[in-house]
C-alpha atoms as a PDB file:
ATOM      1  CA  UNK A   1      24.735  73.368  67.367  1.00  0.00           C
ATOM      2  CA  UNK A   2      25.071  75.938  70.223  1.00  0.00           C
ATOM      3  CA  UNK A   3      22.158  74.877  71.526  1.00  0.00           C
ATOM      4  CA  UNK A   4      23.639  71.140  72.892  1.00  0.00           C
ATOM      5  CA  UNK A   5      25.630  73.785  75.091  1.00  0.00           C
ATOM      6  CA  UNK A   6      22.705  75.131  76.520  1.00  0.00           C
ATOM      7  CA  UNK A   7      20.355  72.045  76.864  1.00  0.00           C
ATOM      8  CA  UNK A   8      23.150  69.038  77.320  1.00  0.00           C
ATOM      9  CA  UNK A   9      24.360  67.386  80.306  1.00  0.00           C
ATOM     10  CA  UNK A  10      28.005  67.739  80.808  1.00  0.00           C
ATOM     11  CA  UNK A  11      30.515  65.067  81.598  1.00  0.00           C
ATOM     12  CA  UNK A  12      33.902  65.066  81.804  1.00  0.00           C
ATOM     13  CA  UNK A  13      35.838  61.536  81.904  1.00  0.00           C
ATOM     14  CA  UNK A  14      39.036  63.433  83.025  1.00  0.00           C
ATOM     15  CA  UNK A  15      37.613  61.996  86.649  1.00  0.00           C
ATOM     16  CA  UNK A  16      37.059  58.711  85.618  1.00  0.00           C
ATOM     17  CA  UNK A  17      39.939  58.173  83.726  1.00  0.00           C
ATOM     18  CA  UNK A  18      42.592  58.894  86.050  1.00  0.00           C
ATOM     19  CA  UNK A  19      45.057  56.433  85.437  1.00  0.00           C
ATOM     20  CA  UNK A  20      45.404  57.939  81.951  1.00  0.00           C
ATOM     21  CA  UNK A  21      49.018  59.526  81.707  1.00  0.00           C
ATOM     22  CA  UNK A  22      49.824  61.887  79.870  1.00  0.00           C
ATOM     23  CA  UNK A  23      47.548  64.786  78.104  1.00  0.00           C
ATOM     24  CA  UNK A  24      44.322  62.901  77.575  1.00  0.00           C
ATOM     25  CA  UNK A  25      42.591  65.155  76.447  1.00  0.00           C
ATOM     26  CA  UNK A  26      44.298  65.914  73.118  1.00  0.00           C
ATOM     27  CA  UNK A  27      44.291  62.137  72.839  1.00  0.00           C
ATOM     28  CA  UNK A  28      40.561  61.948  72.846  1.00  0.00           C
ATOM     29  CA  UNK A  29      40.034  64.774  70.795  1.00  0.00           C
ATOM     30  CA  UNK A  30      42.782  63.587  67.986  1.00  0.00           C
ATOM     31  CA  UNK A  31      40.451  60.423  67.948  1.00  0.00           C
ATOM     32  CA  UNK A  32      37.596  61.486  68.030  1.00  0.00           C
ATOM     33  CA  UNK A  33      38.624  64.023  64.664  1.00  0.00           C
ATOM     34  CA  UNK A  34      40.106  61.089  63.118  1.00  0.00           C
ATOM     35  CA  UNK A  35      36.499  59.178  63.267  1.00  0.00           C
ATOM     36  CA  UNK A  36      35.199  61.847  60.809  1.00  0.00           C
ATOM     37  CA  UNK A  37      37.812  60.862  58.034  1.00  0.00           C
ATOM     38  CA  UNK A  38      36.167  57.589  57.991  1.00  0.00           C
ATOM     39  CA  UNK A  39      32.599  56.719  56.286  1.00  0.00           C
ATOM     40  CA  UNK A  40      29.968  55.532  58.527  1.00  0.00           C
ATOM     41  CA  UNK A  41      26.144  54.677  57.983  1.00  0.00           C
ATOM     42  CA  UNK A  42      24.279  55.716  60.844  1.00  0.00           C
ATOM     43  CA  UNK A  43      22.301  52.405  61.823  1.00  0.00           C
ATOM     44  CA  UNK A  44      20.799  52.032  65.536  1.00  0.00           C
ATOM     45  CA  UNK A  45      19.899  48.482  64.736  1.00  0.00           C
ATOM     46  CA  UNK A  46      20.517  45.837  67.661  1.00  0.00           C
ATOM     47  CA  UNK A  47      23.804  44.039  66.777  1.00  0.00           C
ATOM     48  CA  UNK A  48      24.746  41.117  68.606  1.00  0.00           C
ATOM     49  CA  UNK A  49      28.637  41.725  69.587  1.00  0.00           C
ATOM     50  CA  UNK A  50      31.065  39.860  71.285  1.00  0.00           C
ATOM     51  CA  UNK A  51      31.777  40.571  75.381  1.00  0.00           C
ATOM     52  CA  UNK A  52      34.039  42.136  75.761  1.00  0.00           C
ATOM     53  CA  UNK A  53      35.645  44.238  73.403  1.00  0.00           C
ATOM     54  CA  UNK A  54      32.773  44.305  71.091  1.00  0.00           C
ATOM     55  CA  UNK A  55      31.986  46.933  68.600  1.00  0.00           C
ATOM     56  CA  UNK A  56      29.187  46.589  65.433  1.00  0.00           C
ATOM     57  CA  UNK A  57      30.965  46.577  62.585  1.00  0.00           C
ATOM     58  CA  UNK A  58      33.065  49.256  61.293  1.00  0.00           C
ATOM     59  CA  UNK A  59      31.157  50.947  58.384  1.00  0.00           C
ATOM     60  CA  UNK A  60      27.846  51.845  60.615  1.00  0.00           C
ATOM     61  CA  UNK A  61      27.280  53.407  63.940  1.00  0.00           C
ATOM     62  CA  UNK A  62      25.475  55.947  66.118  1.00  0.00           C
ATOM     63  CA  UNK A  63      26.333  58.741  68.496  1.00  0.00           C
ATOM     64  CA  UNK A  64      27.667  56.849  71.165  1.00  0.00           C
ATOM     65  CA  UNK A  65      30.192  54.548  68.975  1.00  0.00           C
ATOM     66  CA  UNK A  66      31.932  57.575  68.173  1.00  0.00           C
ATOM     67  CA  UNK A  67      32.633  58.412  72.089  1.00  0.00           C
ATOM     68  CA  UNK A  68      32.875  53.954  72.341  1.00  0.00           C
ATOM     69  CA  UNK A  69      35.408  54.074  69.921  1.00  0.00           C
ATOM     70  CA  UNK A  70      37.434  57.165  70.738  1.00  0.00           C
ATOM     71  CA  UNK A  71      37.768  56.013  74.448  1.00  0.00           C
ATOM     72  CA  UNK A  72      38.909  52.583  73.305  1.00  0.00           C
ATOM     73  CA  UNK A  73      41.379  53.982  70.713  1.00  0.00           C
ATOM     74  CA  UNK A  74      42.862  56.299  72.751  1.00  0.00           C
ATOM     75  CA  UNK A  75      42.902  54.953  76.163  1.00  0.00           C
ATOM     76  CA  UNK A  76      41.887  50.972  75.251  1.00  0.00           C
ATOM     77  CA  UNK A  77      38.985  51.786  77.769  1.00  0.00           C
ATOM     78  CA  UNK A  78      36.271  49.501  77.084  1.00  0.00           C
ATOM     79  CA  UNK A  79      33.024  51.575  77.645  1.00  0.00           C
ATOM     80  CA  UNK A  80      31.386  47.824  76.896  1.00  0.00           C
ATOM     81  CA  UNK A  81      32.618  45.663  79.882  1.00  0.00           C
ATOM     82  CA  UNK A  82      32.450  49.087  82.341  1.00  0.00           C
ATOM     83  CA  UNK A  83      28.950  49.908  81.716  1.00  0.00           C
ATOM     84  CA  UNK A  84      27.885  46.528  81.404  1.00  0.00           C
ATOM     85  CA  UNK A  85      29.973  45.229  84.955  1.00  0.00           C
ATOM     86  CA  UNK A  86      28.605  48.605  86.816  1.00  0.00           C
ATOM     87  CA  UNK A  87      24.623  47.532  85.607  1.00  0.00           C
ATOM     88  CA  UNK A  88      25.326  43.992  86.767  1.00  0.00           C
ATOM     89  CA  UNK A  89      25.745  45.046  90.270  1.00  0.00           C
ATOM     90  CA  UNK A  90      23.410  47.925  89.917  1.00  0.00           C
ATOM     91  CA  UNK A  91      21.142  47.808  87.311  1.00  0.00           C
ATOM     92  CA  UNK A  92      18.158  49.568  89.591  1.00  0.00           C
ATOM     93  CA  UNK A  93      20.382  52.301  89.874  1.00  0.00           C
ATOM     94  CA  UNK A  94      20.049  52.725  85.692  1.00  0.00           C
ATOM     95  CA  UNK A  95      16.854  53.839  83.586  1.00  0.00           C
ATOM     96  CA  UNK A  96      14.484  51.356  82.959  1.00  0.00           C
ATOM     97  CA  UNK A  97      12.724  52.958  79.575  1.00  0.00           C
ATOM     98  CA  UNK A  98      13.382  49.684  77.361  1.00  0.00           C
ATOM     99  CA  UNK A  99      11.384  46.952  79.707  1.00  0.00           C
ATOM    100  CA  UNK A 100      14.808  44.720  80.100  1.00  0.00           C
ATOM    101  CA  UNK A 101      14.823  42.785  83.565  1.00  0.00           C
ATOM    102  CA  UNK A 102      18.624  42.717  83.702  1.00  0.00           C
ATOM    103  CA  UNK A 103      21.608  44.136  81.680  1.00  0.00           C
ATOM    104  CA  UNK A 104      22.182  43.216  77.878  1.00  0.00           C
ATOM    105  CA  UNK A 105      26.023  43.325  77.052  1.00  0.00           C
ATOM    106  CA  UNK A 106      25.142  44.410  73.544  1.00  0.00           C
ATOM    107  CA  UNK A 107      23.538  47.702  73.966  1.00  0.00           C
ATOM    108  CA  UNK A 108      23.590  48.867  77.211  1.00  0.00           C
ATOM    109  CA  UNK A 109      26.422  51.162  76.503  1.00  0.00           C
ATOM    110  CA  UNK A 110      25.683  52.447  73.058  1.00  0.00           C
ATOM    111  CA  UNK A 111      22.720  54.208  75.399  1.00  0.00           C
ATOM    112  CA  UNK A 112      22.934  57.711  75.845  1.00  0.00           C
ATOM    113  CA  UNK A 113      20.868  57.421  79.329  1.00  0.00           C
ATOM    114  CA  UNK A 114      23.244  54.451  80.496  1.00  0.00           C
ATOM    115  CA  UNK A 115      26.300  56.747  79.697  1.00  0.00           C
ATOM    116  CA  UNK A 116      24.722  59.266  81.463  1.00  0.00           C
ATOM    117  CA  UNK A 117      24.687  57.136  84.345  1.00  0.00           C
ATOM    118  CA  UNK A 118      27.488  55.469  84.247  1.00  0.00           C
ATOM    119  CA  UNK A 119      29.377  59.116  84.240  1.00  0.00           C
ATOM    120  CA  UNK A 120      27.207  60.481  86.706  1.00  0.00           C
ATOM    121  CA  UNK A 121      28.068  57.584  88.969  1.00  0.00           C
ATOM    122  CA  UNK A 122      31.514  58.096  88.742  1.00  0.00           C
ATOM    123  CA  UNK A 123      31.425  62.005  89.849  1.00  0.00           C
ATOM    124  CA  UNK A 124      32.259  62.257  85.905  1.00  0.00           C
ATOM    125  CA  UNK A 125      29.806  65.351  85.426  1.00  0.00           C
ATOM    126  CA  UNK A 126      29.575  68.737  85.272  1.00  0.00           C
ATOM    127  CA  UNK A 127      26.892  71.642  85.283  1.00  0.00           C
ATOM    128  CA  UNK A 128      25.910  72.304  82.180  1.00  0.00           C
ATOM    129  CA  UNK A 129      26.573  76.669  81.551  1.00  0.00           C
ATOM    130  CA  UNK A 130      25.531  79.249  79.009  1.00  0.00           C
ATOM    131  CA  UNK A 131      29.727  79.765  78.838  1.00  0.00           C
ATOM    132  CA  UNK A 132      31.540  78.517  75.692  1.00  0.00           C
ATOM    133  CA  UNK A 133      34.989  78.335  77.872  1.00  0.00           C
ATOM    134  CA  UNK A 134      33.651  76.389  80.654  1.00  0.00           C
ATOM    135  CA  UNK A 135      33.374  73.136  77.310  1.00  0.00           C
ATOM    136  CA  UNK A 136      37.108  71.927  77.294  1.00  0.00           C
ATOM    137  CA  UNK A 137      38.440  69.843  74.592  1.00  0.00           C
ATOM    138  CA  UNK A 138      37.907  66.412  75.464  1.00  0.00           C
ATOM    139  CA  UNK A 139      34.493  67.080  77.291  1.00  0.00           C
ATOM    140  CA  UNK A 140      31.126  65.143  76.417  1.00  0.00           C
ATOM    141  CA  UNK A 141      27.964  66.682  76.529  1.00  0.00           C
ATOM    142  CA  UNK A 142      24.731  65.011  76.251  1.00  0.00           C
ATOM    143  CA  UNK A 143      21.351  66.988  75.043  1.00  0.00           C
ATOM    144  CA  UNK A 144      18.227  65.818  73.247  1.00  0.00           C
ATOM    145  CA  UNK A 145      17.606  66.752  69.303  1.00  0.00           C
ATOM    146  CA  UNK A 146      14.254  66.904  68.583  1.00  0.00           C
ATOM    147  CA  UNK A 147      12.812  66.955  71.880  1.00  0.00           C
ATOM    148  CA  UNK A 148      12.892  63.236  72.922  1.00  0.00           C
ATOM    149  CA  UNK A 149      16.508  61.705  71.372  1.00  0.00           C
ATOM    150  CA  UNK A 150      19.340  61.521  73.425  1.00  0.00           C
ATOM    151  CA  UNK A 151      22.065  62.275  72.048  1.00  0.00           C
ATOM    152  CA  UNK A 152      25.898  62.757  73.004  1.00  0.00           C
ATOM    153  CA  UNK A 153      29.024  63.995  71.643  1.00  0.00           C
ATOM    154  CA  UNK A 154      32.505  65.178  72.052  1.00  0.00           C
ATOM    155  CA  UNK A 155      33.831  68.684  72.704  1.00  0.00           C
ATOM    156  CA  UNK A 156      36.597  69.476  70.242  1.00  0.00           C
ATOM    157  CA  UNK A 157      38.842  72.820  69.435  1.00  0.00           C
ATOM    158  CA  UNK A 158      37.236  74.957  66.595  1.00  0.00           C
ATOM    159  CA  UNK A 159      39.113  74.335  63.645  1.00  0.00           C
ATOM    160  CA  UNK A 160      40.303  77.922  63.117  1.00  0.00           C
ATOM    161  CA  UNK A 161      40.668  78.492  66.836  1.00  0.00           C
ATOM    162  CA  UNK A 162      37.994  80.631  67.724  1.00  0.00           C
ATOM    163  CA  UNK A 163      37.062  80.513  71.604  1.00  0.00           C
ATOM    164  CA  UNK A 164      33.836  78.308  70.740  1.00  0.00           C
ATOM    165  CA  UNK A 165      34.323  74.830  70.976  1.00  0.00           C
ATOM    166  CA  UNK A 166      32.670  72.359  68.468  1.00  0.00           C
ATOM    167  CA  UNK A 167      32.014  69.044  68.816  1.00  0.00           C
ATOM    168  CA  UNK A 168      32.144  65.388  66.782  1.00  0.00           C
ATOM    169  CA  UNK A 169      29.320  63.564  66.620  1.00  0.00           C
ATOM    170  CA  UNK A 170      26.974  61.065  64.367  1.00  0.00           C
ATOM    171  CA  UNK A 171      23.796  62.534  64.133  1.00  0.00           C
ATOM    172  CA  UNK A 172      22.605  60.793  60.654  1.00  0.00           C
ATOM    173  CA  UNK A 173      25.475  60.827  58.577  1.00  0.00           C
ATOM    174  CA  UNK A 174      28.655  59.270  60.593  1.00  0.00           C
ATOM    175  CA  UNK A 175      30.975  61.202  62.545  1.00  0.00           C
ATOM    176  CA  UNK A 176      31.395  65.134  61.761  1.00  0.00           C
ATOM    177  CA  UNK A 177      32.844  67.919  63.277  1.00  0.00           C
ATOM    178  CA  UNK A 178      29.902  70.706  63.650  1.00  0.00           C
END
């Protein structure tokens, strides 16, 4: 798992989320941990969802629900309606790899490259460094497994406190902490 570290895009939502009070951070991260107490299939089917506040159903998911759901848990930030309202009034500004001609509400955000960004448009990202202390709790990084998948997942503590962080994520089997 060191390796998202080295390869992934950084982005901190510390920026982004500044109306946030309090230590957001642990919020996230207490969250995100909670997510891998719960049983999900990992399906990347195209769901049809309501707008806004929609989520695929609770029992399956991918990568990006678990960062979907841990900012709408802990901050009721709907990743949905922001991604979806900032592509509405610049979608050429967002990658074009799946031949749409204008935003879709129902997967646009459960994207890696539309996160991306979304972050990056927001001045929500950081350079990505070889230095396990520069990955604060709370953090997402971005990388790609396998050479062409995007992935993206969030930076938590290491359970028995060690200096490198670890991260939850669904990579195949629903949300763990590696």
């Amino acid at each position: 798992m060191r390796v998202l570290f080295v390869l992934g895009l950084v982005t901190a939502l510390g920026v982004w989320a500044q109306e946030v009070t309090g230590d957001w951070r642990a919020r996230l991260v207490e969250v995100a941990i909670e997510q891998t107490k719960e049983v999900v299939r990992y399906d990347p089917a195209y769901v049809r969802i309501p707008y806004p506040g929609g989520d695929v159903p609770a029992g399956t998911g991918v990568c990006t629900d678990v960062v979907i759901r841990a900012y709408r848990r802990a901050f009721q930030c709907d990743l949905q309606k922001a991604v979806h309202e900032d592509m509405k009034a610049h979608f050429s500004k967002y990658p074009q790899n799946w031949g749409l001609s204008r935003p879709d509400p129902n997967i646009d955000h459960r994207r890696v490259p539309n996160l991306q960004t979304f972050l990056k448009r927001r001045g929500a990202s950081l350079p990505v460094t070889k230095v396990a202390g520069d990955y604060l709790p709370g953090d997402l990084i971005t990388c790609t497994v396998a050479g062409r998948l995007p992935h993206i997942a969030i930076v938590v503590p290491a359970p028995d406190g060690g200096k490198v962080p670890w991260i939850v994520h669904n990579i195949g089997q629903g949300p763990k902490r590696a």
